[in-house]
C-alpha atoms as a PDB file:
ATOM      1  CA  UNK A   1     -53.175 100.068-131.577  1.00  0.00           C
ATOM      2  CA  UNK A   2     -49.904 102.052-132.213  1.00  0.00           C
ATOM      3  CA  UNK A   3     -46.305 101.541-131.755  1.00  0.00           C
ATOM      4  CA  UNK A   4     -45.524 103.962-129.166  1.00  0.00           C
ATOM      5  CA  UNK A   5     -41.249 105.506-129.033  1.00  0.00           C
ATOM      6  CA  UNK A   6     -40.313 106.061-125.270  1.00  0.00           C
ATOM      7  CA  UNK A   7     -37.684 108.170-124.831  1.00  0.00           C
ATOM      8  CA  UNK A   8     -35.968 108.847-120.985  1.00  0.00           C
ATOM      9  CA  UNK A   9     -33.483 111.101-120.666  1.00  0.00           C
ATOM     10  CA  UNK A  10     -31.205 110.211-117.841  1.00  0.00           C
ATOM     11  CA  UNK A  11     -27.724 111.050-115.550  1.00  0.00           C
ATOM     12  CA  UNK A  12     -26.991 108.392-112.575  1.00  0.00           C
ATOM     13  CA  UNK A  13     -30.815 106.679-111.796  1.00  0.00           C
ATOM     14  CA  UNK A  14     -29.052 103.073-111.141  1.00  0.00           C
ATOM     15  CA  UNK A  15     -30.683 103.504-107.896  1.00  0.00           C
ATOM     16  CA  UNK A  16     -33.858 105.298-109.109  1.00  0.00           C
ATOM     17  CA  UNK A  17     -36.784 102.667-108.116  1.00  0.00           C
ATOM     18  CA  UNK A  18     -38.902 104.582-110.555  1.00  0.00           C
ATOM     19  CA  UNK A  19     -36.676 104.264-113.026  1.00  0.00           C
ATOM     20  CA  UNK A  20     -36.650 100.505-112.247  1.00  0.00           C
ATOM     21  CA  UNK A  21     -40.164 100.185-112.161  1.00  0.00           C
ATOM     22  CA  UNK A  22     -40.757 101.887-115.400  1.00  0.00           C
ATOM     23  CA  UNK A  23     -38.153  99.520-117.357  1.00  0.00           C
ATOM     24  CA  UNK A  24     -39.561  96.242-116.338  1.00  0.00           C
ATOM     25  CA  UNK A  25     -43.488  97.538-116.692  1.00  0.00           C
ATOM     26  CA  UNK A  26     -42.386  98.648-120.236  1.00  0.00           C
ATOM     27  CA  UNK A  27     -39.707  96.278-121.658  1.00  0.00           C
ATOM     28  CA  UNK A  28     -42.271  93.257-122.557  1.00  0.00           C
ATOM     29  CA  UNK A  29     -44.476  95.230-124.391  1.00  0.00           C
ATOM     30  CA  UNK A  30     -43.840  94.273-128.176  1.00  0.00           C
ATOM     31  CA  UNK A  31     -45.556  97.730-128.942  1.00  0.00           C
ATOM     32  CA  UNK A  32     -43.206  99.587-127.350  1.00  0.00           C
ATOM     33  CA  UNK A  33     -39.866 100.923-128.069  1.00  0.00           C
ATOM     34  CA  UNK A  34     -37.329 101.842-125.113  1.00  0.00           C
ATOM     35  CA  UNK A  35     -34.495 104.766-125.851  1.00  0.00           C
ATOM     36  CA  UNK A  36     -32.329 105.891-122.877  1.00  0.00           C
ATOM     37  CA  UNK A  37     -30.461 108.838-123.471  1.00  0.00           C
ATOM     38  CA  UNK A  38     -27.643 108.642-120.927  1.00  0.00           C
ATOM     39  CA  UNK A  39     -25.477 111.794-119.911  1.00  0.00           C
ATOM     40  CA  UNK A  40     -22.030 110.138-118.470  1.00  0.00           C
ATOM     41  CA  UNK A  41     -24.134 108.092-115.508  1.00  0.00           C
ATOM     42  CA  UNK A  42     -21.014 106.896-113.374  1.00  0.00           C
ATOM     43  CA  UNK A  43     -23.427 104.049-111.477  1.00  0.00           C
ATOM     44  CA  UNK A  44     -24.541 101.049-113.068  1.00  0.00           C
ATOM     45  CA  UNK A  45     -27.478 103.133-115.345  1.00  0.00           C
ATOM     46  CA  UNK A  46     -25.956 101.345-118.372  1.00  0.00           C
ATOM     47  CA  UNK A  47     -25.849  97.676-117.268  1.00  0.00           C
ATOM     48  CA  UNK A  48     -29.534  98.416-115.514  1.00  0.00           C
ATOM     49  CA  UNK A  49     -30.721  99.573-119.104  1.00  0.00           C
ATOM     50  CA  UNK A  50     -29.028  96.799-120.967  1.00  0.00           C
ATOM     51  CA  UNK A  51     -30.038  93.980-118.750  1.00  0.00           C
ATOM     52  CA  UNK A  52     -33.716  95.752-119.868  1.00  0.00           C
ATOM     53  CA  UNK A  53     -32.824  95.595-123.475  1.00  0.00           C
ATOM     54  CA  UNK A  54     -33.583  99.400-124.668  1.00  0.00           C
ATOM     55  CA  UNK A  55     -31.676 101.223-127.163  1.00  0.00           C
ATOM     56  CA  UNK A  56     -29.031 102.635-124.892  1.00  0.00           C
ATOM     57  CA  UNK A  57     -27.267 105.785-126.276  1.00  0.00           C
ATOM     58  CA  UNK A  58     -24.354 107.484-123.936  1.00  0.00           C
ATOM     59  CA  UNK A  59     -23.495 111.165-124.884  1.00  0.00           C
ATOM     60  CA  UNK A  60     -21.560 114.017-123.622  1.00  0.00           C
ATOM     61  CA  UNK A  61     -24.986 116.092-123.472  1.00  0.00           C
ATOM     62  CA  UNK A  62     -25.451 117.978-120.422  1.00  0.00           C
ATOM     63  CA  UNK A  63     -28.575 119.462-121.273  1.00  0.00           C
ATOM     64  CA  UNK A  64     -32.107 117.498-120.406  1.00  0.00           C
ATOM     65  CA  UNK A  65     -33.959 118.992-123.119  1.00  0.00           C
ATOM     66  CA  UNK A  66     -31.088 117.800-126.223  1.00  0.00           C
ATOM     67  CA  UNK A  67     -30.815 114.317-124.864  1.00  0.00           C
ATOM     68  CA  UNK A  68     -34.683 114.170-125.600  1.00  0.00           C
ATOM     69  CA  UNK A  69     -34.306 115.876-128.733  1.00  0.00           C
ATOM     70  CA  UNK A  70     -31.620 112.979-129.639  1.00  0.00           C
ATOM     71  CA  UNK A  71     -33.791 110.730-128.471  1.00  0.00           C
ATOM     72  CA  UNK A  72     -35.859 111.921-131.119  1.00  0.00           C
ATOM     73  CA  UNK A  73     -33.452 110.785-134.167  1.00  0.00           C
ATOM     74  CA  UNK A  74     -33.792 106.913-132.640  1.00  0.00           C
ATOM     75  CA  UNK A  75     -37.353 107.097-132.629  1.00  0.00           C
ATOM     76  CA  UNK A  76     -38.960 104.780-134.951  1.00  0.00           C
ATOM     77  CA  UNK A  77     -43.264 105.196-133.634  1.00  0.00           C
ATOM     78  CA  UNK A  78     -45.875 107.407-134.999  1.00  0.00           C
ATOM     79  CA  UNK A  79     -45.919 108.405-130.762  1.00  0.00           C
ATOM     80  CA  UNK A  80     -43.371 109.612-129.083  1.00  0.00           C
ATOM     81  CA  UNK A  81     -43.447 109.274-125.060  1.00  0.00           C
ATOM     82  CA  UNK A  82     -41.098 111.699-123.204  1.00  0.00           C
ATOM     83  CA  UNK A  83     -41.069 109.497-119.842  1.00  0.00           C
ATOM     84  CA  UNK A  84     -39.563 111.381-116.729  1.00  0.00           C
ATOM     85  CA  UNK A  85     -37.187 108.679-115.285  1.00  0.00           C
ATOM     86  CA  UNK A  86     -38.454 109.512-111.497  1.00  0.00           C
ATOM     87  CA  UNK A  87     -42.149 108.996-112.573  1.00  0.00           C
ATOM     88  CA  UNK A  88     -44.132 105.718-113.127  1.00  0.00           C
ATOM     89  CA  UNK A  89     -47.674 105.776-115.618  1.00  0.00           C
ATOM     90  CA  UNK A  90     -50.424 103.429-114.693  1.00  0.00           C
ATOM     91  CA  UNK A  91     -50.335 100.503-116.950  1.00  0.00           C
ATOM     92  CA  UNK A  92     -53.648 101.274-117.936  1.00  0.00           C
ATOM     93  CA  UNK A  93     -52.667 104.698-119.036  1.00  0.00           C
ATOM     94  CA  UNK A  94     -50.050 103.421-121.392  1.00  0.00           C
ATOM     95  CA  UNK A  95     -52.551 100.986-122.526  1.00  0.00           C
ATOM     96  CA  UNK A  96     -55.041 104.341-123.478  1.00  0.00           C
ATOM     97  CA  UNK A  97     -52.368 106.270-125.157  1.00  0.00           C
ATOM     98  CA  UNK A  98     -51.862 103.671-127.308  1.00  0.00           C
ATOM     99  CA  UNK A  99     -55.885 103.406-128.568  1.00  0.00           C
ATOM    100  CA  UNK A 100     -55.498 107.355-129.058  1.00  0.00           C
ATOM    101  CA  UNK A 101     -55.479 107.207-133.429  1.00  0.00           C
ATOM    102  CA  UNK A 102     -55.588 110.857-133.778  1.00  0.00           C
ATOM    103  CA  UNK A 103     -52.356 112.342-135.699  1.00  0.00           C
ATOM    104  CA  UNK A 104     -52.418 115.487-134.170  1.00  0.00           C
ATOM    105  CA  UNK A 105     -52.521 114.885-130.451  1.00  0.00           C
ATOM    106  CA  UNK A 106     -50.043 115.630-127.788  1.00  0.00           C
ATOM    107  CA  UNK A 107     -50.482 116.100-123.783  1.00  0.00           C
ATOM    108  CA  UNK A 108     -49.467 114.309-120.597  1.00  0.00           C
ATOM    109  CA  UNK A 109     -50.940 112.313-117.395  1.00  0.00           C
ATOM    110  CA  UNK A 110     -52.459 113.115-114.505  1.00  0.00           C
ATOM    111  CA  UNK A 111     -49.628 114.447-111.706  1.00  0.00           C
ATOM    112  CA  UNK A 112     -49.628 113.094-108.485  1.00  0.00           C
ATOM    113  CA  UNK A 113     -46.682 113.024-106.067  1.00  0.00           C
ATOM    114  CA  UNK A 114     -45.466 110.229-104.326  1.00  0.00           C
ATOM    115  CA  UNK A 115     -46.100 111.269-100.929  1.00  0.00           C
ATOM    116  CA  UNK A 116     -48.644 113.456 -99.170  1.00  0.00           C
ATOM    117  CA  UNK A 117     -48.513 117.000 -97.835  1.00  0.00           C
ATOM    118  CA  UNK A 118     -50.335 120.215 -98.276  1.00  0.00           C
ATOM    119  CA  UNK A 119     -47.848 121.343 -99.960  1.00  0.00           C
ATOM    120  CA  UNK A 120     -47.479 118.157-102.131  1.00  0.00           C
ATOM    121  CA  UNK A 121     -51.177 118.131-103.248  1.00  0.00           C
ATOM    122  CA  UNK A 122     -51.591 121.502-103.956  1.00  0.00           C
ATOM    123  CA  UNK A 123     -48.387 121.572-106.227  1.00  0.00           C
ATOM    124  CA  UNK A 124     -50.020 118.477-108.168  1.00  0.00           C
ATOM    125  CA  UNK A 125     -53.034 120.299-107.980  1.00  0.00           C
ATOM    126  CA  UNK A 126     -52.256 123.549-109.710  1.00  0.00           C
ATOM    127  CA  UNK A 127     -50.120 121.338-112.057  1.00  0.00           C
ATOM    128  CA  UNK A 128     -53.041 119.799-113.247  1.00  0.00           C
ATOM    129  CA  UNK A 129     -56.072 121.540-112.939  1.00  0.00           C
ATOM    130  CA  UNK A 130     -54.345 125.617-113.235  1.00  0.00           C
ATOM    131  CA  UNK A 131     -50.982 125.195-115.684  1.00  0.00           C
ATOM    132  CA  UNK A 132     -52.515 121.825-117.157  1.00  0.00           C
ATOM    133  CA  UNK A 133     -56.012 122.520-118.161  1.00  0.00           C
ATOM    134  CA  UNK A 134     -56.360 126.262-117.955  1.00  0.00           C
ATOM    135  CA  UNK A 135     -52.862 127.426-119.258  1.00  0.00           C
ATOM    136  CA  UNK A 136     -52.185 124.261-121.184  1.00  0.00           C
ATOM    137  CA  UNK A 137     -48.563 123.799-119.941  1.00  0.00           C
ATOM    138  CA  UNK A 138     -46.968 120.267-118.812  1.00  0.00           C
ATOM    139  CA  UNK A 139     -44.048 119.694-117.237  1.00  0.00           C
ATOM    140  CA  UNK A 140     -41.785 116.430-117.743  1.00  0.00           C
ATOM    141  CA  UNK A 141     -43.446 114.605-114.633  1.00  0.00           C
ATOM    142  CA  UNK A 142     -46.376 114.347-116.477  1.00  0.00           C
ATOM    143  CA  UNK A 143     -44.968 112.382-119.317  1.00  0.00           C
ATOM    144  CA  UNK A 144     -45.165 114.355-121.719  1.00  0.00           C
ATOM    145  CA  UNK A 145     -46.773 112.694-125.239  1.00  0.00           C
ATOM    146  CA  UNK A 146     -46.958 113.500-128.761  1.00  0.00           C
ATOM    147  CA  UNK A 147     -47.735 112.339-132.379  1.00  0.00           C
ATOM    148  CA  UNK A 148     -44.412 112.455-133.792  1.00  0.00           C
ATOM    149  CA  UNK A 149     -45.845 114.762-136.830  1.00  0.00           C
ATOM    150  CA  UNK A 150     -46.384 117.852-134.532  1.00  0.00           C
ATOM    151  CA  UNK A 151     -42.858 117.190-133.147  1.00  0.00           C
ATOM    152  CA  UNK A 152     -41.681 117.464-136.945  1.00  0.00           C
ATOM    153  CA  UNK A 153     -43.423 120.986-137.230  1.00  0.00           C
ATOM    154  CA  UNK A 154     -41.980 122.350-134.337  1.00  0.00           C
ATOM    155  CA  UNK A 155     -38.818 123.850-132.971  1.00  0.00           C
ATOM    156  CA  UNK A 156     -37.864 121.633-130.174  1.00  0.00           C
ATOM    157  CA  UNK A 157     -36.121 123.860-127.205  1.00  0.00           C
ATOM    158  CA  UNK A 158     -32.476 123.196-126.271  1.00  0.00           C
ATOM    159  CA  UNK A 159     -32.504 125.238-123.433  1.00  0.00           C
ATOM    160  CA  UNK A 160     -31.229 123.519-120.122  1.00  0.00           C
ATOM    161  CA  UNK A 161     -34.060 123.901-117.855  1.00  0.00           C
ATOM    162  CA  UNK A 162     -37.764 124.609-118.529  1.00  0.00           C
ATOM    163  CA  UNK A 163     -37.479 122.897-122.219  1.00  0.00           C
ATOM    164  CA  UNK A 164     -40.530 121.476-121.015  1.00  0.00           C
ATOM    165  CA  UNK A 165     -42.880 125.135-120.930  1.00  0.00           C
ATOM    166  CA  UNK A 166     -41.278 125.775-123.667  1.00  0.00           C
ATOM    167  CA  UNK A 167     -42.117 122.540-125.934  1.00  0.00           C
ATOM    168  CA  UNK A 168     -45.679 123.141-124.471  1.00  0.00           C
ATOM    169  CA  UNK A 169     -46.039 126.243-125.879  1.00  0.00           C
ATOM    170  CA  UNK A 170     -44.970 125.509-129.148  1.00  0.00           C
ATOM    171  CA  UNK A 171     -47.152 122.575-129.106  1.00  0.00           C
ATOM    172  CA  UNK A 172     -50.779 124.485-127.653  1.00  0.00           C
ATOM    173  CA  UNK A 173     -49.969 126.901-130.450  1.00  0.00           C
ATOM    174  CA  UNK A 174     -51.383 123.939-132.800  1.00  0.00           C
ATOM    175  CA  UNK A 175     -53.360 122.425-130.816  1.00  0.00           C
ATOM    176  CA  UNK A 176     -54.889 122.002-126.819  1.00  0.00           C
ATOM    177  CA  UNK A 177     -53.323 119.245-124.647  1.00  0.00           C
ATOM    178  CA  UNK A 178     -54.952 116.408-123.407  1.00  0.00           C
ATOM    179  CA  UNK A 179     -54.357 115.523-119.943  1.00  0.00           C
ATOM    180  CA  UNK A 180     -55.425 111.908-119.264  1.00  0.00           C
ATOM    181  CA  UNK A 181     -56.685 110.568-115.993  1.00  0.00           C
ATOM    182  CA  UNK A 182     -54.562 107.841-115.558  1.00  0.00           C
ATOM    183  CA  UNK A 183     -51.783 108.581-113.016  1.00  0.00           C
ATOM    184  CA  UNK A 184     -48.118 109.817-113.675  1.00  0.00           C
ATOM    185  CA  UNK A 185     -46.529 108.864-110.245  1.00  0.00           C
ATOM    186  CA  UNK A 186     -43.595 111.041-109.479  1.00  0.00           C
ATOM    187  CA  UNK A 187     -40.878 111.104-107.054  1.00  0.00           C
ATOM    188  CA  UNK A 188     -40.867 114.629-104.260  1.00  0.00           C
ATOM    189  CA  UNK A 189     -37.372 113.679-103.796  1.00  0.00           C
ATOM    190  CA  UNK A 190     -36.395 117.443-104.282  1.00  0.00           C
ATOM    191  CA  UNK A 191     -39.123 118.277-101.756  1.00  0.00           C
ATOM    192  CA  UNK A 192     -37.155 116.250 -99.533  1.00  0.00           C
ATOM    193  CA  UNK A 193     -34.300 117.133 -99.906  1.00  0.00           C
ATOM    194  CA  UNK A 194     -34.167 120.738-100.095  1.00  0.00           C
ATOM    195  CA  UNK A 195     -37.278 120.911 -97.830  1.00  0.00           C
ATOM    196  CA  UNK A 196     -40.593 121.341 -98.962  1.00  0.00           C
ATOM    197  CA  UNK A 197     -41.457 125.410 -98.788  1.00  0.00           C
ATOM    198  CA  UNK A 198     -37.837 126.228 -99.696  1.00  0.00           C
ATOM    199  CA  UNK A 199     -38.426 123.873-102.768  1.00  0.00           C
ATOM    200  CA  UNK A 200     -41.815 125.432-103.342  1.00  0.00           C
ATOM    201  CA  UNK A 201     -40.532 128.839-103.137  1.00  0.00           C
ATOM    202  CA  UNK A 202     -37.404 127.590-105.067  1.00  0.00           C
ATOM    203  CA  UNK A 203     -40.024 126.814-108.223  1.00  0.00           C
ATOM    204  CA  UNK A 204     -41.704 130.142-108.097  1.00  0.00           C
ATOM    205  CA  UNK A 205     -38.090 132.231-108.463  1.00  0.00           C
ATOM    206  CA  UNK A 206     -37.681 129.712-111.034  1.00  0.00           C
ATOM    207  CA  UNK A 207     -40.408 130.905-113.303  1.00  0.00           C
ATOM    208  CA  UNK A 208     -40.289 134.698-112.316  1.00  0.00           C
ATOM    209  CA  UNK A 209     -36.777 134.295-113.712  1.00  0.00           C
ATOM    210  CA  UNK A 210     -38.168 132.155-116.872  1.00  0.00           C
ATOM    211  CA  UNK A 211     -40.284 135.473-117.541  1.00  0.00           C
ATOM    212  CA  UNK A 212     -37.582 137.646-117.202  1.00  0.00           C
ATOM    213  CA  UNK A 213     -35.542 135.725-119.480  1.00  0.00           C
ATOM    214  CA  UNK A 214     -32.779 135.097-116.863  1.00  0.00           C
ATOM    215  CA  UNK A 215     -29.484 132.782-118.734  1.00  0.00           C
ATOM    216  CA  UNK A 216     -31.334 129.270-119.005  1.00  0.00           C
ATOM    217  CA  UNK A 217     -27.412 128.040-117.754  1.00  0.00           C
ATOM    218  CA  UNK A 218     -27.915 129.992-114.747  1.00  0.00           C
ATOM    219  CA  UNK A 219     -31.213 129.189-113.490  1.00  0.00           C
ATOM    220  CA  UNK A 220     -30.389 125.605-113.954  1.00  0.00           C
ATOM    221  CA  UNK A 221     -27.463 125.774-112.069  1.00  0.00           C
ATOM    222  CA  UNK A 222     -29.378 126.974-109.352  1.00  0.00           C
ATOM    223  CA  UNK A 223     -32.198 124.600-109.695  1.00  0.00           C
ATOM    224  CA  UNK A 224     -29.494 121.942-109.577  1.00  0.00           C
ATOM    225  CA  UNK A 225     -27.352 123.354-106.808  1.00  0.00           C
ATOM    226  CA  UNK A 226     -26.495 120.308-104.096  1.00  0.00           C
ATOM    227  CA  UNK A 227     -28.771 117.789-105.852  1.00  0.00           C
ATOM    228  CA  UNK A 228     -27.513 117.622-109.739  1.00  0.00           C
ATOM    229  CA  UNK A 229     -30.773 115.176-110.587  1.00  0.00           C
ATOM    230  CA  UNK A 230     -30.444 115.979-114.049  1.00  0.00           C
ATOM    231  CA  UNK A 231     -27.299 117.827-114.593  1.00  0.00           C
ATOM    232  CA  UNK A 232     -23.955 118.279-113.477  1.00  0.00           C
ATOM    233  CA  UNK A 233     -22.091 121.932-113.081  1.00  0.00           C
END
């Protein structure tokens, strides 16, 4: 069984029930070590985390994709587990990743969205089945995973919005992705909030503008706009 490094990146989730959930499911497990990578949360984030007893780490880091990458430096497991702090993994998925004793393994979980619409399910669809299996590309709501050897013999991105395509790519260029069938829960709060089609449509300008290597500031100031989840502009 191996020690297994989980790293959350996160800006104001006192109130994040996901969050929540995922400390106390996590924080008994002798196997596993918390880090919390906290960009200037202004609610009670820090006294949440502490009460929880991770390594807590507050930094001026605006950017998703360096807080992970700091994250990194704390990490003391052959696995590293990037865990999106408004998604929750089956216990028995955490439980499977950490019977997984190949070195050279990295992939995520199987995305499903907390509440149900069209819309909704085909997003986690084509997440998993289309840019998951067929593409080999995992976003951050999958909880991401890795042996912390391919990590060493890659470039990690320090972009400010899709760090996650990115990391993906450099990591299928080794090796496939394994997506396991154990359920990464995740929040459609930005479904709800910005609606669900303008959201949806929202995503695909988002990765036309990826392709077209559009300022990674700019698109995530747009992605962000009204609803700062991850960052603040």
């Amino acid at each position: 069984m191996k020690k297994i490094s989980v790293i959350f990146s996160t800006f104001n989730e006192g109130g994040n029930i996901f969050f929540k959930n995922s400390l106390k499911s996590l924080k008994n497990d002798p196997s596993i070590e918390i880090i919390v990578i906290d960009y200037e949360s202004t609610d009670d984030t820090e006294t949440l985390c502490l009460d929880n007893d991770v390594i807590f780490i507050k930094t001026n880091l605006n950017s998703r994709a360096r807080r992970l990458k700091l994250g990194l430096n704390y990490a003391s497991a052959p696995m590293i587990l990037f865990h999106h702090p408004r998604s929750t993994i089956e216990p028995s998925g955490i439980e499977k990743l950490k019977k997984l004793h190949l070195s050279n393994i990295w992939g995520g979980f199987t995305h499903q969205f907390d509440h149900d619409s069209l819309v909704l399910k085909f997003t986690s669809w084509y997440s998993n089945r289309v840019r998951g299996y067929i593409r080999g590309i995992l976003y951050l709501d999958h909880c991401i995973f890795s042996s912390r050897n391919l990590l060493n013999n890659i470039n990690f991105p320090e972009v400010d919005i899709f760090e996650d395509t990115i990391l993906s790519n450099e990591l299928r260029a080794i090796t496939p992705p394994i997506i396991l069938p154990f359920q990464s829960l995740t929040s459609s709060i930005r479904f709800t909030k910005n609606g669900q089609f303008k959201q949806a449509l929202l995503n695909q300008v988002m990765k036309i503008c990826f392709y077209l290597n559009i300022d990674h500031k700019l698109m995530n100031k747009i992605y962000e706009f009204g609803i700062n989840l991850n960052s603040k502009y």
